[in-house]
PDB file of N, CA and C in Angstrom:
ATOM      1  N   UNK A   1      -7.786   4.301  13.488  1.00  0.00           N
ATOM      2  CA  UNK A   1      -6.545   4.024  12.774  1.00  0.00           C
ATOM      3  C   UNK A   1      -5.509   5.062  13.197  1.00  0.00           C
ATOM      4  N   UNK A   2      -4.620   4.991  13.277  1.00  0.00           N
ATOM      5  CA  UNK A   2      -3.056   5.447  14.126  1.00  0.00           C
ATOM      6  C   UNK A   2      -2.128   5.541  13.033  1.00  0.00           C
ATOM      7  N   UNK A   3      -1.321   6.208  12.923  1.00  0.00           N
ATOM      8  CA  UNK A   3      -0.109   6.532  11.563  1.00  0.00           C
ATOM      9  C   UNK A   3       0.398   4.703  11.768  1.00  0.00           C
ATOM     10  N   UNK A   4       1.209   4.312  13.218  1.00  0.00           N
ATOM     11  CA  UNK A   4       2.052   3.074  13.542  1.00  0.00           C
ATOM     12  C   UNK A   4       0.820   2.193  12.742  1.00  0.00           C
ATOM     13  N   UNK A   5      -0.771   1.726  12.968  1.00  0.00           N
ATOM     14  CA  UNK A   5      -1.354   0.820  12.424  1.00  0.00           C
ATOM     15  C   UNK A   5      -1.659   0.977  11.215  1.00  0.00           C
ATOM     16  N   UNK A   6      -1.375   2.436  10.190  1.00  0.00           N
ATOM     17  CA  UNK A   6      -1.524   1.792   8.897  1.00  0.00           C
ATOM     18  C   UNK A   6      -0.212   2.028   8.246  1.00  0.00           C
ATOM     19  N   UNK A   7       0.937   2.102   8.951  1.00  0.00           N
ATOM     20  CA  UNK A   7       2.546   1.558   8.503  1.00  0.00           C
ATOM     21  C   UNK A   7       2.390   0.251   8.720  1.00  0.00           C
ATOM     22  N   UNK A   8       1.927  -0.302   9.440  1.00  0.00           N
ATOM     23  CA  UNK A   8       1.792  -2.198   9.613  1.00  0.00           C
ATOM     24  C   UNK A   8       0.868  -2.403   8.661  1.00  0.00           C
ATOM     25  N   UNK A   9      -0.375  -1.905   8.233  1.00  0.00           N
ATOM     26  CA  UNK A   9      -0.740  -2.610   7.279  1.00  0.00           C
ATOM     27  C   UNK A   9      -0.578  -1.854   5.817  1.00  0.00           C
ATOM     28  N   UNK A  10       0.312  -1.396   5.553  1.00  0.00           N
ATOM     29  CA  UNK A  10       1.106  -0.755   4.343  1.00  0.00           C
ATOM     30  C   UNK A  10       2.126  -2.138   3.730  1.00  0.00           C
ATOM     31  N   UNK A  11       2.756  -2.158   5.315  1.00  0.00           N
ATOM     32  CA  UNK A  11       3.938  -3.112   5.138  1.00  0.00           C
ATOM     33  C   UNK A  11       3.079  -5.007   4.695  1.00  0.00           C
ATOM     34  N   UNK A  12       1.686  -4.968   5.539  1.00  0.00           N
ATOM     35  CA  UNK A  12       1.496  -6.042   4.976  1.00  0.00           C
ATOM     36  C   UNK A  12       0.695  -6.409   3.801  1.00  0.00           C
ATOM     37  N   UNK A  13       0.806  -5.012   3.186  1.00  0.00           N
ATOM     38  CA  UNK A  13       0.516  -4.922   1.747  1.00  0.00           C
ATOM     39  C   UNK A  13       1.281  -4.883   0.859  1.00  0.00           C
ATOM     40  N   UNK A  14       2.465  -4.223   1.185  1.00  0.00           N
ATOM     41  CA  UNK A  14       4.018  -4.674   0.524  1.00  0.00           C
ATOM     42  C   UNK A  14       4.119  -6.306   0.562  1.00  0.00           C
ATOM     43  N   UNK A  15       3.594  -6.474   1.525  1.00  0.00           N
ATOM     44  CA  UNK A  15       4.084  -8.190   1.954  1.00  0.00           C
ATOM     45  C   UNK A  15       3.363  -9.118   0.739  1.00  0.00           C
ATOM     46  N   UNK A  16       2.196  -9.019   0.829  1.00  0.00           N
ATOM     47  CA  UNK A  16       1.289  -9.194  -0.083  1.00  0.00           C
ATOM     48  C   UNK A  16       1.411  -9.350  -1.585  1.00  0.00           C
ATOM     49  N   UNK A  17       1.846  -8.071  -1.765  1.00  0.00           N
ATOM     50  CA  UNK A  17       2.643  -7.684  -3.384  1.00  0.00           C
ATOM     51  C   UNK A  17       3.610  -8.290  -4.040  1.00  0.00           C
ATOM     52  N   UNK A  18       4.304  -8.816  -2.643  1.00  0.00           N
ATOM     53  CA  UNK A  18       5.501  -9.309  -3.191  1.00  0.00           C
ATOM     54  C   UNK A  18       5.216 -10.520  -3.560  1.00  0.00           C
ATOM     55  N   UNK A  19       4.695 -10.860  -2.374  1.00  0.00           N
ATOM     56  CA  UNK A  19       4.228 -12.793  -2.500  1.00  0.00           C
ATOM     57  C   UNK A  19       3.481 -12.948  -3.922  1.00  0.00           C
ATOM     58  N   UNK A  20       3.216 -12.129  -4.663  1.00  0.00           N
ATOM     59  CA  UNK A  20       2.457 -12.055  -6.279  1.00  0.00           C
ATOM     60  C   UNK A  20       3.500 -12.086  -7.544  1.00  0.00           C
ATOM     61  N   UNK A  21       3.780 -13.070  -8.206  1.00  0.00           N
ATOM     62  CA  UNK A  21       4.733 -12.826  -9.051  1.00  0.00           C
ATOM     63  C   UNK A  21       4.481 -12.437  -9.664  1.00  0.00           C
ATOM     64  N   UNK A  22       3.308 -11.815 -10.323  1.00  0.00           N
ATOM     65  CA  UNK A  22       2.829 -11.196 -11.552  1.00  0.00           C
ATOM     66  C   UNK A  22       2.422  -9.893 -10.753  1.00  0.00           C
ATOM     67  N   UNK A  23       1.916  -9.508  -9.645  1.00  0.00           N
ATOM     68  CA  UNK A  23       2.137  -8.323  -9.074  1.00  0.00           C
ATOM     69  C   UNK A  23       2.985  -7.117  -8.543  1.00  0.00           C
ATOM     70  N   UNK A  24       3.673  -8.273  -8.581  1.00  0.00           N
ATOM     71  CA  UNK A  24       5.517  -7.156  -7.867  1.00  0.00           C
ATOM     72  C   UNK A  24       5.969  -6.733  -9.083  1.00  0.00           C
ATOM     73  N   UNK A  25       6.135  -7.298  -9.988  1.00  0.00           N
ATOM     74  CA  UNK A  25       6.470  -7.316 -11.393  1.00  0.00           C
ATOM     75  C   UNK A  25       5.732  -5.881 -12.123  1.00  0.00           C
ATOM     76  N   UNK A  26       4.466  -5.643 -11.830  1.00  0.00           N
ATOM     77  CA  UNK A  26       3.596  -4.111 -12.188  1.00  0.00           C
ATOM     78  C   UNK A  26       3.918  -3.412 -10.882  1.00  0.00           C
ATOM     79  N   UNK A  27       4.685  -3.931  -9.907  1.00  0.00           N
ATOM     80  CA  UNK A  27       4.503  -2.649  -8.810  1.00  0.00           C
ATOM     81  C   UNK A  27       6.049  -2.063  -9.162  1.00  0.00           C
ATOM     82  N   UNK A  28       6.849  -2.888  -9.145  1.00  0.00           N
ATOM     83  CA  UNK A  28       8.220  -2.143  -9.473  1.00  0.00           C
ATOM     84  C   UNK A  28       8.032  -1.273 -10.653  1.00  0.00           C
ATOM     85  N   UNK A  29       7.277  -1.759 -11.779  1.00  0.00           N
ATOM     86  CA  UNK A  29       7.173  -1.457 -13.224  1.00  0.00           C
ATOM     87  C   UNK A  29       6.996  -0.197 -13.059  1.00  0.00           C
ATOM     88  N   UNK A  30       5.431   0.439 -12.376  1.00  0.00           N
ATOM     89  CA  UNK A  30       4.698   1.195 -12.244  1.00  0.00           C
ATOM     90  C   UNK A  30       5.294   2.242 -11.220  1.00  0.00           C
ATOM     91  N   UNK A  31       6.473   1.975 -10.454  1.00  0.00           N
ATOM     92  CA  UNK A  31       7.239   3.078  -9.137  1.00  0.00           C
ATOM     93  C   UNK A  31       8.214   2.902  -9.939  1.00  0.00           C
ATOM     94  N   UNK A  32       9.108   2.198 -10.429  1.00  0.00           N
ATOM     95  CA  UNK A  32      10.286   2.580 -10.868  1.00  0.00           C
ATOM     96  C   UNK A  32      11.518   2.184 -10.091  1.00  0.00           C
ATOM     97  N   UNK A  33      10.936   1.185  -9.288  1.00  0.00           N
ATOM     98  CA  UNK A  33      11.739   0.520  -8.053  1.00  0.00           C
ATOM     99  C   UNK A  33      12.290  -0.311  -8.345  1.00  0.00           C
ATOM    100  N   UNK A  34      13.582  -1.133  -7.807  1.00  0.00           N
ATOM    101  CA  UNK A  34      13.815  -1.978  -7.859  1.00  0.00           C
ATOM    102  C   UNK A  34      13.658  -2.886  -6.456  1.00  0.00           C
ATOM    103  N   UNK A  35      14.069  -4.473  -5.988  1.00  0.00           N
ATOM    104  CA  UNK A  35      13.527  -5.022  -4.991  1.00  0.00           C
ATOM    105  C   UNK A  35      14.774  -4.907  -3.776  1.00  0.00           C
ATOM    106  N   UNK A  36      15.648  -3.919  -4.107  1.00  0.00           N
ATOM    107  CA  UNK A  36      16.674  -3.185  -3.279  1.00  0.00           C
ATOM    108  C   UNK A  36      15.969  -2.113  -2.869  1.00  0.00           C
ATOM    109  N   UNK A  37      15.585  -1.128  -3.270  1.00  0.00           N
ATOM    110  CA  UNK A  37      15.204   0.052  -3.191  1.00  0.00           C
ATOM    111  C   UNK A  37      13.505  -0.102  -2.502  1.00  0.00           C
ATOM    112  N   UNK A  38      12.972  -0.963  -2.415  1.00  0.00           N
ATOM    113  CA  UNK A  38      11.464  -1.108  -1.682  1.00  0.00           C
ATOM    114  C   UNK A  38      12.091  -1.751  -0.898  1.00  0.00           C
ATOM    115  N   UNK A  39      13.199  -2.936  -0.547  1.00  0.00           N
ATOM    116  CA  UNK A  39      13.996  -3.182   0.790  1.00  0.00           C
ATOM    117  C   UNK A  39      14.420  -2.007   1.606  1.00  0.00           C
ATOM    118  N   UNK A  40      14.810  -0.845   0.927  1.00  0.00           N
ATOM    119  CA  UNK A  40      15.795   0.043   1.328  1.00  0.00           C
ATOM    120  C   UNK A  40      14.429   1.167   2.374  1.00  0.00           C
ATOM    121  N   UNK A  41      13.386   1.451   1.660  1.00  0.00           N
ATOM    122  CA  UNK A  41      12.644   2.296   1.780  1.00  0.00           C
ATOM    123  C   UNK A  41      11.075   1.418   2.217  1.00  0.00           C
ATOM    124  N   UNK A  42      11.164   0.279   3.116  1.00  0.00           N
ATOM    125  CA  UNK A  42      10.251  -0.256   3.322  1.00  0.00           C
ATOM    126  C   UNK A  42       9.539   0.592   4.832  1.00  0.00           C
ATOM    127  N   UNK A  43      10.606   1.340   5.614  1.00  0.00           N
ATOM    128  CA  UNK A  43      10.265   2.029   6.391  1.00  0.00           C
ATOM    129  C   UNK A  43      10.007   3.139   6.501  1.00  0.00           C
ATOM    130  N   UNK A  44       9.637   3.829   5.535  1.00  0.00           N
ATOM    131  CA  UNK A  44       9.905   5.081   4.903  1.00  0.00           C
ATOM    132  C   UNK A  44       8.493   5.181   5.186  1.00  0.00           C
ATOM    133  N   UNK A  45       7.647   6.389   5.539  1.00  0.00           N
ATOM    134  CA  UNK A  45       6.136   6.021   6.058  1.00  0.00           C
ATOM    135  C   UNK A  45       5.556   6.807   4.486  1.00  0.00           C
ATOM    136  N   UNK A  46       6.480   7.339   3.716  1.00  0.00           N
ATOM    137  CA  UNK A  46       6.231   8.278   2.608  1.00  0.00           C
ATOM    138  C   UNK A  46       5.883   6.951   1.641  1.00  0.00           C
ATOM    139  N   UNK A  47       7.027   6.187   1.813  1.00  0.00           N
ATOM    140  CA  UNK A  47       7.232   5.103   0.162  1.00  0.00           C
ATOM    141  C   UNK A  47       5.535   4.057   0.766  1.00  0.00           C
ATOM    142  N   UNK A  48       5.752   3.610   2.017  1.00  0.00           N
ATOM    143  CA  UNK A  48       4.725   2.783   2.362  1.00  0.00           C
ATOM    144  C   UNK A  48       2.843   3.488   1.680  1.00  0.00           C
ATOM    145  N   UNK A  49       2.945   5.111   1.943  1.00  0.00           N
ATOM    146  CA  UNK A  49       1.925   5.686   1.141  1.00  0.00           C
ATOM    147  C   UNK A  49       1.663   5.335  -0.236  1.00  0.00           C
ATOM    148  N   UNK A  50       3.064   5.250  -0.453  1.00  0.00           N
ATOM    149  CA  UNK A  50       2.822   5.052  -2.005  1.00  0.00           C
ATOM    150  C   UNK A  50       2.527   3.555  -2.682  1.00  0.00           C
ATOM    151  N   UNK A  51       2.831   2.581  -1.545  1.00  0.00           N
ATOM    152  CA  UNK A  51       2.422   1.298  -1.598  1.00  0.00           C
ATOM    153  C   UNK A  51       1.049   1.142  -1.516  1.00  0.00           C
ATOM    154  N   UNK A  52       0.625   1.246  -0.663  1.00  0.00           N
ATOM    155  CA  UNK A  52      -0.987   1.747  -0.519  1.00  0.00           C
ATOM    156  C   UNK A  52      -1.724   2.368  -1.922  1.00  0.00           C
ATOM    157  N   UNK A  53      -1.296   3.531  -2.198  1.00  0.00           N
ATOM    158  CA  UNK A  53      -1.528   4.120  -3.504  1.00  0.00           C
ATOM    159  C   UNK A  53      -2.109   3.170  -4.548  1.00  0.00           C
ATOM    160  N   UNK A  54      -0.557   2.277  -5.044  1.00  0.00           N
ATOM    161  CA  UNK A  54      -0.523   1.227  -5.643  1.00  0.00           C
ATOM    162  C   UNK A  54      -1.465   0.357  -5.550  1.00  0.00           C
ATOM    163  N   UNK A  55      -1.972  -0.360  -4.635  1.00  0.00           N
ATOM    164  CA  UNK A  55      -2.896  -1.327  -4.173  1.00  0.00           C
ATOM    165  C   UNK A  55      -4.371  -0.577  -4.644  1.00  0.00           C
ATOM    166  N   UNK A  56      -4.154   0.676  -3.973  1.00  0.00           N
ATOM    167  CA  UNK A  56      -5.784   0.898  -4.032  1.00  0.00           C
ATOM    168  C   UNK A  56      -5.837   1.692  -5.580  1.00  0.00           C
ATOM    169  N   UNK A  57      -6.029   1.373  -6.618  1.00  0.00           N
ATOM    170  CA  UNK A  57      -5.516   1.428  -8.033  1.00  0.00           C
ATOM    171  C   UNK A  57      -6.453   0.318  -8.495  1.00  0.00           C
ATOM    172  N   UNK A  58      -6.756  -0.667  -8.099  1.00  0.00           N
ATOM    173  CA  UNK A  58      -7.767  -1.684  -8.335  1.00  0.00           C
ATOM    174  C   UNK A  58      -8.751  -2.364  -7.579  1.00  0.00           C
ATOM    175  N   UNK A  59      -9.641  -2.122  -7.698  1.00  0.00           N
ATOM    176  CA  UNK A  59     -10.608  -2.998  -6.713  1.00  0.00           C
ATOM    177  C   UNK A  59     -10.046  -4.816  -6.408  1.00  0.00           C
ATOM    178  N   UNK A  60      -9.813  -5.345  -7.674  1.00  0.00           N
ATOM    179  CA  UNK A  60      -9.437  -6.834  -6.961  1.00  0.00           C
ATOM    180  C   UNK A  60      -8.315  -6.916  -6.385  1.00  0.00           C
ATOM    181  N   UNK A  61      -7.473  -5.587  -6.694  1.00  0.00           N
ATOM    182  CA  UNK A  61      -6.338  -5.950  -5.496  1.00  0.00           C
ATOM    183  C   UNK A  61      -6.646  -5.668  -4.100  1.00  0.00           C
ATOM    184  N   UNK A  62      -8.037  -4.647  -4.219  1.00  0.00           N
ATOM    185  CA  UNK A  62      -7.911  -4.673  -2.545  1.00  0.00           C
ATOM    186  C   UNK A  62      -9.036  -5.104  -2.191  1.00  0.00           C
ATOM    187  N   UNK A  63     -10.057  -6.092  -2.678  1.00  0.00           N
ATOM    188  CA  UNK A  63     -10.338  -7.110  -2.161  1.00  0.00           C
ATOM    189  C   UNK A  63      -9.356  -8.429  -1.907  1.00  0.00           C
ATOM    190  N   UNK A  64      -8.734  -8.407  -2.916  1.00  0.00           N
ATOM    191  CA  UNK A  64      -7.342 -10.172  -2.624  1.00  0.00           C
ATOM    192  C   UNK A  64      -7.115  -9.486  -1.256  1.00  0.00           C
ATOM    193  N   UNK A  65      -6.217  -8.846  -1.196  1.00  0.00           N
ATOM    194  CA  UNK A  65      -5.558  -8.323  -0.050  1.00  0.00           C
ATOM    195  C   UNK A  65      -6.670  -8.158   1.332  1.00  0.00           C
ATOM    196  N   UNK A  66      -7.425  -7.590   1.207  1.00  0.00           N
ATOM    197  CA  UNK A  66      -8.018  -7.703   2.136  1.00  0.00           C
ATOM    198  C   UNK A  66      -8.651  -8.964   2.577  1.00  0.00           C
ATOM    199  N   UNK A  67      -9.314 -10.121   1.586  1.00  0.00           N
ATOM    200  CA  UNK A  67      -9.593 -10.794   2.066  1.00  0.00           C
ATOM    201  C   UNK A  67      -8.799 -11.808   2.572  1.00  0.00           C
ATOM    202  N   UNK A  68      -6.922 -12.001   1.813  1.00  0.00           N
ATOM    203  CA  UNK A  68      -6.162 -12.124   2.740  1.00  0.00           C
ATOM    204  C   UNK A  68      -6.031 -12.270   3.840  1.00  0.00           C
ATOM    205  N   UNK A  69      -6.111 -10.929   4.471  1.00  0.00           N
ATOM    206  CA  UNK A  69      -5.832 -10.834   5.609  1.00  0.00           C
ATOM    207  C   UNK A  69      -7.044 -10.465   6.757  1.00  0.00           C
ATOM    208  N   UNK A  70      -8.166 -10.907   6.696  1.00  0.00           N
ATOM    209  CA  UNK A  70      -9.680 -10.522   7.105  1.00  0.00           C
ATOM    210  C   UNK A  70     -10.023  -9.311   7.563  1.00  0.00           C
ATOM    211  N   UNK A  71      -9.479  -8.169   6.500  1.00  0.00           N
ATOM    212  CA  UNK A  71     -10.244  -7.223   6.261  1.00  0.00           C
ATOM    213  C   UNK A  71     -11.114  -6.669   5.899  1.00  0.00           C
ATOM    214  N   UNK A  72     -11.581  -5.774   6.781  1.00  0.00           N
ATOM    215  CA  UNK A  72     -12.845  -4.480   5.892  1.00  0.00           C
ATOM    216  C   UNK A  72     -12.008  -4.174   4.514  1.00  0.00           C
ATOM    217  N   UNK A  73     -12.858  -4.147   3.593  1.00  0.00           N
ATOM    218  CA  UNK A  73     -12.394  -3.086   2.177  1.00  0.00           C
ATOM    219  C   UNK A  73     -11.984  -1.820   2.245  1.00  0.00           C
ATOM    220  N   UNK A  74     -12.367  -1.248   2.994  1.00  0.00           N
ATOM    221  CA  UNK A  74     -12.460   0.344   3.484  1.00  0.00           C
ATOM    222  C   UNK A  74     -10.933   0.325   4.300  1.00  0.00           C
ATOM    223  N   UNK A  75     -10.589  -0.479   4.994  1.00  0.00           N
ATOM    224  CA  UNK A  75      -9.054  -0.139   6.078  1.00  0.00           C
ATOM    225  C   UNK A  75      -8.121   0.742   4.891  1.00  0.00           C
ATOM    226  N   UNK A  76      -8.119  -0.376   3.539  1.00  0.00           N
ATOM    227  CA  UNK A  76      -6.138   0.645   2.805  1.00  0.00           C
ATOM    228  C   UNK A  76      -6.704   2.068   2.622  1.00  0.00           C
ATOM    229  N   UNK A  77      -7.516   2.375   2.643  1.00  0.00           N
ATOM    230  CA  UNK A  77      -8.039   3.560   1.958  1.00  0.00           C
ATOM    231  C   UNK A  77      -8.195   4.897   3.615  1.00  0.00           C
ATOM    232  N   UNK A  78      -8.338   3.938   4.183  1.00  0.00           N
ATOM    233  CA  UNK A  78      -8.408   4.853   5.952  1.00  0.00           C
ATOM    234  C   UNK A  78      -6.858   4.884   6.178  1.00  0.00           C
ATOM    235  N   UNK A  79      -6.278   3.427   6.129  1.00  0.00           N
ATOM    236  CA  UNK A  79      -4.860   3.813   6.236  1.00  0.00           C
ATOM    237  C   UNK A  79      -4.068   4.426   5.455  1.00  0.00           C
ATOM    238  N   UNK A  80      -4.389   4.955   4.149  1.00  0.00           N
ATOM    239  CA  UNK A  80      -3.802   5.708   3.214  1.00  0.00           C
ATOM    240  C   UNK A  80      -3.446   6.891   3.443  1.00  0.00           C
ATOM    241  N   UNK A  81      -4.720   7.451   4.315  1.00  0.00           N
ATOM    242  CA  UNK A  81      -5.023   8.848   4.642  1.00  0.00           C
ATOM    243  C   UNK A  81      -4.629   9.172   6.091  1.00  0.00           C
ATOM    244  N   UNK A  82      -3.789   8.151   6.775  1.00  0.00           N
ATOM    245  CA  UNK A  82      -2.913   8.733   7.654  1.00  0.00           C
ATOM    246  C   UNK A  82      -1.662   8.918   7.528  1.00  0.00           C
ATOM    247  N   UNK A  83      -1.306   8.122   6.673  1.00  0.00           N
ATOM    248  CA  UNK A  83       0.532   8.729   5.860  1.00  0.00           C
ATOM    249  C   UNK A  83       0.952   9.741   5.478  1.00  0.00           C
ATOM    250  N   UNK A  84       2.151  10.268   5.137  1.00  0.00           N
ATOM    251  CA  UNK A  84       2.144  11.878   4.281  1.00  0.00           C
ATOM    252  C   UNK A  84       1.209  11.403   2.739  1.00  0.00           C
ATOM    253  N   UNK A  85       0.861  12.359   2.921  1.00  0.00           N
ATOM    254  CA  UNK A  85       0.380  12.466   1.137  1.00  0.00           C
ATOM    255  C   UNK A  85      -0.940  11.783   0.771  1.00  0.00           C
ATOM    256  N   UNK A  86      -1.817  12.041   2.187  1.00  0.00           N
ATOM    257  CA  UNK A  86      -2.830  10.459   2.062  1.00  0.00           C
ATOM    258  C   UNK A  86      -4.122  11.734   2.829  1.00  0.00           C
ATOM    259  N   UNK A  87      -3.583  13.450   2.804  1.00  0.00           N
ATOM    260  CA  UNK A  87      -5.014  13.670   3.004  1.00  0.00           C
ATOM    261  C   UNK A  87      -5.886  13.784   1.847  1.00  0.00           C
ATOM    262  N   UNK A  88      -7.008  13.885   2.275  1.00  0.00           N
ATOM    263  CA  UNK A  88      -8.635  13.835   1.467  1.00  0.00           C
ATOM    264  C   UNK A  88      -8.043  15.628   0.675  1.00  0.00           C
ATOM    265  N   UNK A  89      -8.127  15.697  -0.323  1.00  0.00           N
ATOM    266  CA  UNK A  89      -8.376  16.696  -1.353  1.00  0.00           C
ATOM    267  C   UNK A  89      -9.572  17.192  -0.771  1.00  0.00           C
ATOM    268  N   UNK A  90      -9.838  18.690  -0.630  1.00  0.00           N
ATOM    269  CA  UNK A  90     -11.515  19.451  -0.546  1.00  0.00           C
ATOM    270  C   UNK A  90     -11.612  20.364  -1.625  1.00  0.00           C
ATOM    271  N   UNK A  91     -12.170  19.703  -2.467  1.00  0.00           N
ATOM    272  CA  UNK A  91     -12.758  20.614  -3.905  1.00  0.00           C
ATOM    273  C   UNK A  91     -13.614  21.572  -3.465  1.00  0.00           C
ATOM    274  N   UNK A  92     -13.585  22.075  -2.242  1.00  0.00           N
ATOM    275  CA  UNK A  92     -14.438  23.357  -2.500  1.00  0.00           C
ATOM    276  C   UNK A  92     -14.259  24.492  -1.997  1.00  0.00           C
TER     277      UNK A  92
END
């Protein structure tokens, strides 16, 4: 996984989110966004982290999503951790 391949699949998890009317609806809720401001900052490799974030927050969202798009379960969570703000914590 490459920073460029999990900004593409950030973005097609934004994509995803949106296409959910009852999902976009808790993602704006929950960031504080409006659907200007995730337009505005869709390239932003920071906000896309935080899209990711969002997603991986529930297991059935990132199975939908993944099985969506014929993914491993494991990719948002690899691609999470190449964005800013997406390294692994070391508790020790």
């Amino acid at each position: 996984m490459t920073p460029q391949k999990a900004e593409e699949l950030a973005l097609s998890a934004l994509g995803w989110i949106a296409a959910s009317d009852d999902l976009i609806g808790v993602f704006l809720g929950a960031t504080g966004s409006t659907l200007d401001t995730v337009r505005a900052q869709a390239s932003d490799p920071a906000f896309l982290g935080s899209v990711l974030d969002f997603l991986l927050m529930d297991d059935a969202w990132v199975a939908g999503f993944c099985d969506a798009n014929s993914l491993d379960y494991r990719q948002p969570m690899i691609a999470r951790q190449m964005l800013p703000g997406g390294d692994a914590p070391n508790w020790t």
